[in-house]
PDB file of N, CA and C in Angstrom:
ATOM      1  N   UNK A   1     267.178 -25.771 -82.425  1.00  0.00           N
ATOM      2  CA  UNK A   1     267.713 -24.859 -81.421  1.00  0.00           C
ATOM      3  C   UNK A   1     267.832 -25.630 -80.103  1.00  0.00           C
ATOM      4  N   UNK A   2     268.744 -25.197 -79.320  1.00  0.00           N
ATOM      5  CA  UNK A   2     269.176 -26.449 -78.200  1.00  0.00           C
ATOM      6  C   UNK A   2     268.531 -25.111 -76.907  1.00  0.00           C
ATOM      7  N   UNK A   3     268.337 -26.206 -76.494  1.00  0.00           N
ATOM      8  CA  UNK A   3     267.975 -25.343 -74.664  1.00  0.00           C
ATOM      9  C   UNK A   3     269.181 -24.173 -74.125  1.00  0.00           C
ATOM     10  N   UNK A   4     270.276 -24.721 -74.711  1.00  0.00           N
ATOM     11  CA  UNK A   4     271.148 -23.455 -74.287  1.00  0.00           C
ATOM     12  C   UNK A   4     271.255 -22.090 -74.903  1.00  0.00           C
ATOM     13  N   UNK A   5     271.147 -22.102 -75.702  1.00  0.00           N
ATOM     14  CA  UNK A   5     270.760 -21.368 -77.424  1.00  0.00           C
ATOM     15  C   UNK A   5     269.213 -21.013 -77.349  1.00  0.00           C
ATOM     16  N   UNK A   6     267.875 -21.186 -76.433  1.00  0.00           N
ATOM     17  CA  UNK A   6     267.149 -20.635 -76.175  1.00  0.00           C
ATOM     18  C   UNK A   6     267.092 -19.532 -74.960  1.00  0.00           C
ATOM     19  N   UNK A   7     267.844 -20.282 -74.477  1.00  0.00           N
ATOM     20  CA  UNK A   7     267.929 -19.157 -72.565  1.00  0.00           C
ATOM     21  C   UNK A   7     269.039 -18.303 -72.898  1.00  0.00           C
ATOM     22  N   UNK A   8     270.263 -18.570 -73.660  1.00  0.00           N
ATOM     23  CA  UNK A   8     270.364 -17.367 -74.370  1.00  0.00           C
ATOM     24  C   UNK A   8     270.017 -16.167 -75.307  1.00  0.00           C
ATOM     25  N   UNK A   9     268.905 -16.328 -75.804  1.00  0.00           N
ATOM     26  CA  UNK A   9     268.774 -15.810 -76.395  1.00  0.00           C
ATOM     27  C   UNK A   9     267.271 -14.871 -75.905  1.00  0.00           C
ATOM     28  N   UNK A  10     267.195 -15.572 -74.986  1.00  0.00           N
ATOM     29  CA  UNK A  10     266.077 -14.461 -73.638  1.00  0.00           C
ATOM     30  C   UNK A  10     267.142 -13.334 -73.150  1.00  0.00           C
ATOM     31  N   UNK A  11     266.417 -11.627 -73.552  1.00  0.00           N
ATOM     32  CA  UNK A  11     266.797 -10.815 -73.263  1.00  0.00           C
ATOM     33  C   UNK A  11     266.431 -10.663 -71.967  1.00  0.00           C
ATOM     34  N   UNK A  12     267.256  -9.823 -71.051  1.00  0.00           N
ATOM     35  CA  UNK A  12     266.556  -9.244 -69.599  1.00  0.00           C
ATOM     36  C   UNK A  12     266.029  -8.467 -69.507  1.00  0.00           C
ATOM     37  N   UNK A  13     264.789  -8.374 -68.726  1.00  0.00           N
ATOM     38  CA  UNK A  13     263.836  -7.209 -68.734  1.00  0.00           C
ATOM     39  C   UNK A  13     264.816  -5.999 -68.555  1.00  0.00           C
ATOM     40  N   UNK A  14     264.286  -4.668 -69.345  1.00  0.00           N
ATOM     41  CA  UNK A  14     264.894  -3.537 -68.313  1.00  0.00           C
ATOM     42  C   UNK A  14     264.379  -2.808 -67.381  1.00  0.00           C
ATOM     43  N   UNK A  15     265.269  -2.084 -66.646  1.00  0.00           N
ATOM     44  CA  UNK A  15     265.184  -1.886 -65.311  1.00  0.00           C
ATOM     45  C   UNK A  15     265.151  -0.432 -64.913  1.00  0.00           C
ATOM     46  N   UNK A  16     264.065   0.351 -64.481  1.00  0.00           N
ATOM     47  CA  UNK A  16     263.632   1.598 -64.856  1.00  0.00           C
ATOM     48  C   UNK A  16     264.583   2.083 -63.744  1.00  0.00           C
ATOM     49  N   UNK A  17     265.668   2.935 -64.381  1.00  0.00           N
ATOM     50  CA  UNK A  17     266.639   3.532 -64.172  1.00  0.00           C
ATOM     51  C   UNK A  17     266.440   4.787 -63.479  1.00  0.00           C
ATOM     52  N   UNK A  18     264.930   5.596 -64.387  1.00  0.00           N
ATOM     53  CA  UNK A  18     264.586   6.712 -63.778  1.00  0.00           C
ATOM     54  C   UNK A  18     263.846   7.071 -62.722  1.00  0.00           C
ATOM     55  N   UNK A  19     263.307   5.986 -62.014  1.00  0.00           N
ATOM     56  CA  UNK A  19     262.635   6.037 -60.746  1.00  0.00           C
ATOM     57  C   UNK A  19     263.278   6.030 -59.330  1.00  0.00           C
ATOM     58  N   UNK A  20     262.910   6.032 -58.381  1.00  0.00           N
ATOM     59  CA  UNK A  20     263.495   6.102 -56.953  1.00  0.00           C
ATOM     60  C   UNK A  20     264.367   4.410 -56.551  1.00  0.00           C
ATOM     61  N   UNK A  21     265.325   4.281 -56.055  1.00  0.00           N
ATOM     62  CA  UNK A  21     265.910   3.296 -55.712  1.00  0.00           C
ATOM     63  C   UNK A  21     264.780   2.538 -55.000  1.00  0.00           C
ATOM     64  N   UNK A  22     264.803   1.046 -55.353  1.00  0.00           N
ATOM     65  CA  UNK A  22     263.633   0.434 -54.549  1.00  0.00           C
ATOM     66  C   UNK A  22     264.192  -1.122 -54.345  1.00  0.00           C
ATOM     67  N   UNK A  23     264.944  -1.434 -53.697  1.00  0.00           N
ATOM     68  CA  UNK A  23     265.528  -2.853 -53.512  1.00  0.00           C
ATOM     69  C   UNK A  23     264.829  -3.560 -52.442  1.00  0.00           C
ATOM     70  N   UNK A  24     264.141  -4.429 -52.810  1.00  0.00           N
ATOM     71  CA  UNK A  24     263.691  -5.321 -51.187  1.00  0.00           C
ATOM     72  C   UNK A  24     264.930  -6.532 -50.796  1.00  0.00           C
ATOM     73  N   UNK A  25     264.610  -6.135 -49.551  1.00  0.00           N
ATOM     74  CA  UNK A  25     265.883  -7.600 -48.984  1.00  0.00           C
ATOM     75  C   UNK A  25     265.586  -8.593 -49.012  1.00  0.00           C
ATOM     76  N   UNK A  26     266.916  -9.702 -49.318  1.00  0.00           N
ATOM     77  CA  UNK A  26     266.154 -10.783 -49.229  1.00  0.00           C
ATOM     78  C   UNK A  26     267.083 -11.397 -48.379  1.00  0.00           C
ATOM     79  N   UNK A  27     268.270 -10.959 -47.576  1.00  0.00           N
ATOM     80  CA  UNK A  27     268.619 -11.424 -46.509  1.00  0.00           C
ATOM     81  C   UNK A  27     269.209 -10.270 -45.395  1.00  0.00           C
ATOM     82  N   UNK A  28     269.581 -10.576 -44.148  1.00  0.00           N
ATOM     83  CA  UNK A  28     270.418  -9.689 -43.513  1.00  0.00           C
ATOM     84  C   UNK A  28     271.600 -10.843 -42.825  1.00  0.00           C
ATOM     85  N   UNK A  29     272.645 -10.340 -42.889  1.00  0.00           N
ATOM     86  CA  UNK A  29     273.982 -10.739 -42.380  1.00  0.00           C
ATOM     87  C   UNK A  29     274.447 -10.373 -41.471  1.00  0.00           C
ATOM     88  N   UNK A  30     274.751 -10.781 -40.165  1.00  0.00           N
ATOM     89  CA  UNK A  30     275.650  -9.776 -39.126  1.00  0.00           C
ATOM     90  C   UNK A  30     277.023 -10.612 -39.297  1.00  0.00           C
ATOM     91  N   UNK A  31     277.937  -9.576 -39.844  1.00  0.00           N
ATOM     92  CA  UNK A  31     279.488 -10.161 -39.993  1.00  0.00           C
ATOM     93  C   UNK A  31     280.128  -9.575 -39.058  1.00  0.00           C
ATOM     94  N   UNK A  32     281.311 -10.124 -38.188  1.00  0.00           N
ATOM     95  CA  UNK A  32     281.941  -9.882 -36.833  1.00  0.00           C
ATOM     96  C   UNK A  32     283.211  -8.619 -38.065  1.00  0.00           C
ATOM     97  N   UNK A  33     283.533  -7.752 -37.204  1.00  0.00           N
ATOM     98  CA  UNK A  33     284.234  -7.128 -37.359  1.00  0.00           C
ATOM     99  C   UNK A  33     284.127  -5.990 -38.601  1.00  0.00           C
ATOM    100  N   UNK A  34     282.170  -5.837 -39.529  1.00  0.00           N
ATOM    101  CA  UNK A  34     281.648  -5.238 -40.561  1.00  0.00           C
ATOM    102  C   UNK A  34     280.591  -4.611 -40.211  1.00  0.00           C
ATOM    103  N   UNK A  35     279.931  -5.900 -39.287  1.00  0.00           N
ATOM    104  CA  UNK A  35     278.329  -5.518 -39.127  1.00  0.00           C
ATOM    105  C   UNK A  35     277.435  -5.569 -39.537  1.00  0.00           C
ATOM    106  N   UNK A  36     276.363  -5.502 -39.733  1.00  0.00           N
ATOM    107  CA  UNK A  36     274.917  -5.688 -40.453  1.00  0.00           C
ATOM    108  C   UNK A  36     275.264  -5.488 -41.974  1.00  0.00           C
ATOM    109  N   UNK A  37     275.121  -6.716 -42.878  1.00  0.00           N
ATOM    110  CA  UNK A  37     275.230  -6.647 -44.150  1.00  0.00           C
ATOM    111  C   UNK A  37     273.641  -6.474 -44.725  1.00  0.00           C
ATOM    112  N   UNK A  38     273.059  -5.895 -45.294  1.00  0.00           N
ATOM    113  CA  UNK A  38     271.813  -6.141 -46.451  1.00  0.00           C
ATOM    114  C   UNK A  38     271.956  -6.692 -47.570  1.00  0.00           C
ATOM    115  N   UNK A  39     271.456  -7.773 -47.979  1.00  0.00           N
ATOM    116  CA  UNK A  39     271.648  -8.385 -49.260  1.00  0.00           C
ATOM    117  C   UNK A  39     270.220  -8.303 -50.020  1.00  0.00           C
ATOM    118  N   UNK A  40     270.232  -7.900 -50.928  1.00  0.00           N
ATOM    119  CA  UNK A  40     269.103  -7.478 -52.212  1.00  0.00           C
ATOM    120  C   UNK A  40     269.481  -7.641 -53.498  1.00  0.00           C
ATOM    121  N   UNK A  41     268.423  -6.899 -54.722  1.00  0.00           N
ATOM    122  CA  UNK A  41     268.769  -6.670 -55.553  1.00  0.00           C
ATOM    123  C   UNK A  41     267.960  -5.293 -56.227  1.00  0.00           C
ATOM    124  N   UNK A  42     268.732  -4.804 -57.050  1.00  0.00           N
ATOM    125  CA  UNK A  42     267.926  -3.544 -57.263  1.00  0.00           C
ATOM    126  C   UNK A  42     267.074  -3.425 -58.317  1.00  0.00           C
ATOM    127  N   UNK A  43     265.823  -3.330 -57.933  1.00  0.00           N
ATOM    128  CA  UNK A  43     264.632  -3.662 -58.566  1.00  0.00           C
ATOM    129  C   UNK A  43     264.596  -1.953 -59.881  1.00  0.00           C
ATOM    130  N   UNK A  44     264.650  -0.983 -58.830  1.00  0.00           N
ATOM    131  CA  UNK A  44     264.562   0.340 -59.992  1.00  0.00           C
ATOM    132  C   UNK A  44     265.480   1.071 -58.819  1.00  0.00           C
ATOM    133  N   UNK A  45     265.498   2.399 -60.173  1.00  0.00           N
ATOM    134  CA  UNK A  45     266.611   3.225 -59.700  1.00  0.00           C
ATOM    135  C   UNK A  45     267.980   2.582 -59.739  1.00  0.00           C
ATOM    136  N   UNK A  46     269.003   3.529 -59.241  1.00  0.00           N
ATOM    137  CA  UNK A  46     270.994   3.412 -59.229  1.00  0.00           C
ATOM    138  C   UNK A  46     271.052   3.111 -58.014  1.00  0.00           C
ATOM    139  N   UNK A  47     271.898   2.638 -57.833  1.00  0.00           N
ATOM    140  CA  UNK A  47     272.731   2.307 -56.099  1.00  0.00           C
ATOM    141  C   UNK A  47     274.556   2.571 -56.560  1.00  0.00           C
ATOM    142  N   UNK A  48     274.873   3.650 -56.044  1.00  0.00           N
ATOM    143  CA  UNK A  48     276.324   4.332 -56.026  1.00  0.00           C
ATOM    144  C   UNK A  48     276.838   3.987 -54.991  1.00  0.00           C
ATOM    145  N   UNK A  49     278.655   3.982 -54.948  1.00  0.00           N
ATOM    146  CA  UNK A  49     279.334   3.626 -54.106  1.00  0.00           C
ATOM    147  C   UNK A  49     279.208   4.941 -53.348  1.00  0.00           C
ATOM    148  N   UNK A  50     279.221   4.722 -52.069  1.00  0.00           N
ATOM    149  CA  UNK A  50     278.355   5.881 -51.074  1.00  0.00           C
ATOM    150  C   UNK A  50     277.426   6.092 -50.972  1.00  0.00           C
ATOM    151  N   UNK A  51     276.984   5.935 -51.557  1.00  0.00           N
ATOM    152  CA  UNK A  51     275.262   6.587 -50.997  1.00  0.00           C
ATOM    153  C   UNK A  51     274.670   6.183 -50.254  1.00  0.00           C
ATOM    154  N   UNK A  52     273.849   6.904 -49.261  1.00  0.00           N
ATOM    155  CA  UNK A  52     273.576   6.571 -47.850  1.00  0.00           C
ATOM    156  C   UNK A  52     271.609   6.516 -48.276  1.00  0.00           C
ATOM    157  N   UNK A  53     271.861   4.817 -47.954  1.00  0.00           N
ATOM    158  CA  UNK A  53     270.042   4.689 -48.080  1.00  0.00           C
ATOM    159  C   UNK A  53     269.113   5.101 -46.619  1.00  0.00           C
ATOM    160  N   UNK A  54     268.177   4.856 -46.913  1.00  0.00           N
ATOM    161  CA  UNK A  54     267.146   4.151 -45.521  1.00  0.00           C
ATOM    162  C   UNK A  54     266.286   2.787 -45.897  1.00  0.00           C
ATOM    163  N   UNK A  55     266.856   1.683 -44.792  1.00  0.00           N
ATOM    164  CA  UNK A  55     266.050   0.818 -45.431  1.00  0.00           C
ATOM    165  C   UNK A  55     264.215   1.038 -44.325  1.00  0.00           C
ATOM    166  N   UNK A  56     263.320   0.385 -44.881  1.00  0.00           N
ATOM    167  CA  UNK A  56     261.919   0.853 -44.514  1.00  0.00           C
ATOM    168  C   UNK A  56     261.188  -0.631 -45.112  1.00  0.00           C
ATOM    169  N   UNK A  57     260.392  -0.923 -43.670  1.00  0.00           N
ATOM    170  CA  UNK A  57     259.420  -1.917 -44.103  1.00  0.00           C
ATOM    171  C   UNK A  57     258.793  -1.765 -45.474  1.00  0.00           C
TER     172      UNK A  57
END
C-alpha cells in the first residue's frame, strides 16, 4: 500500500451536526470596500447563507 492509498483511505471524523454552531477563528481580515472578514472552520453545528451569528471570546 503506497502513502497515497493510505491517507486516502483515512475517513474524516464526523461532525456533530446536531449541536449549536461553534467555529473558533483562526484569522480576521479587514478588506477595503467588504470589511471585517472572519475566517474559521466549523467545528459543530450548520452555518447557512444568512444567518446572522455572534462571534464571543
Amino acid at each position: 500500500k503506497t502513502l497515497i492509498e493510505a491517507l486516502d483511505a483515512i475517513l474524516p471524523p464526523s461532525r456533530p451536526t446536531d449541536k449549536p454552531l461553534r467555529l473558533p477563528l483562526q484569522d480576521v481580515y479587514k478588506i477595503g470596500g467588504i470589511g471585517t472578514v472572519p475566517v474559521g472552520r466549523v467545528e459543530t453545528g450548520i452555518m447557512k447563507p444568512g444567518m446572522v451569528v455572534t462571534f464571543a471570546p
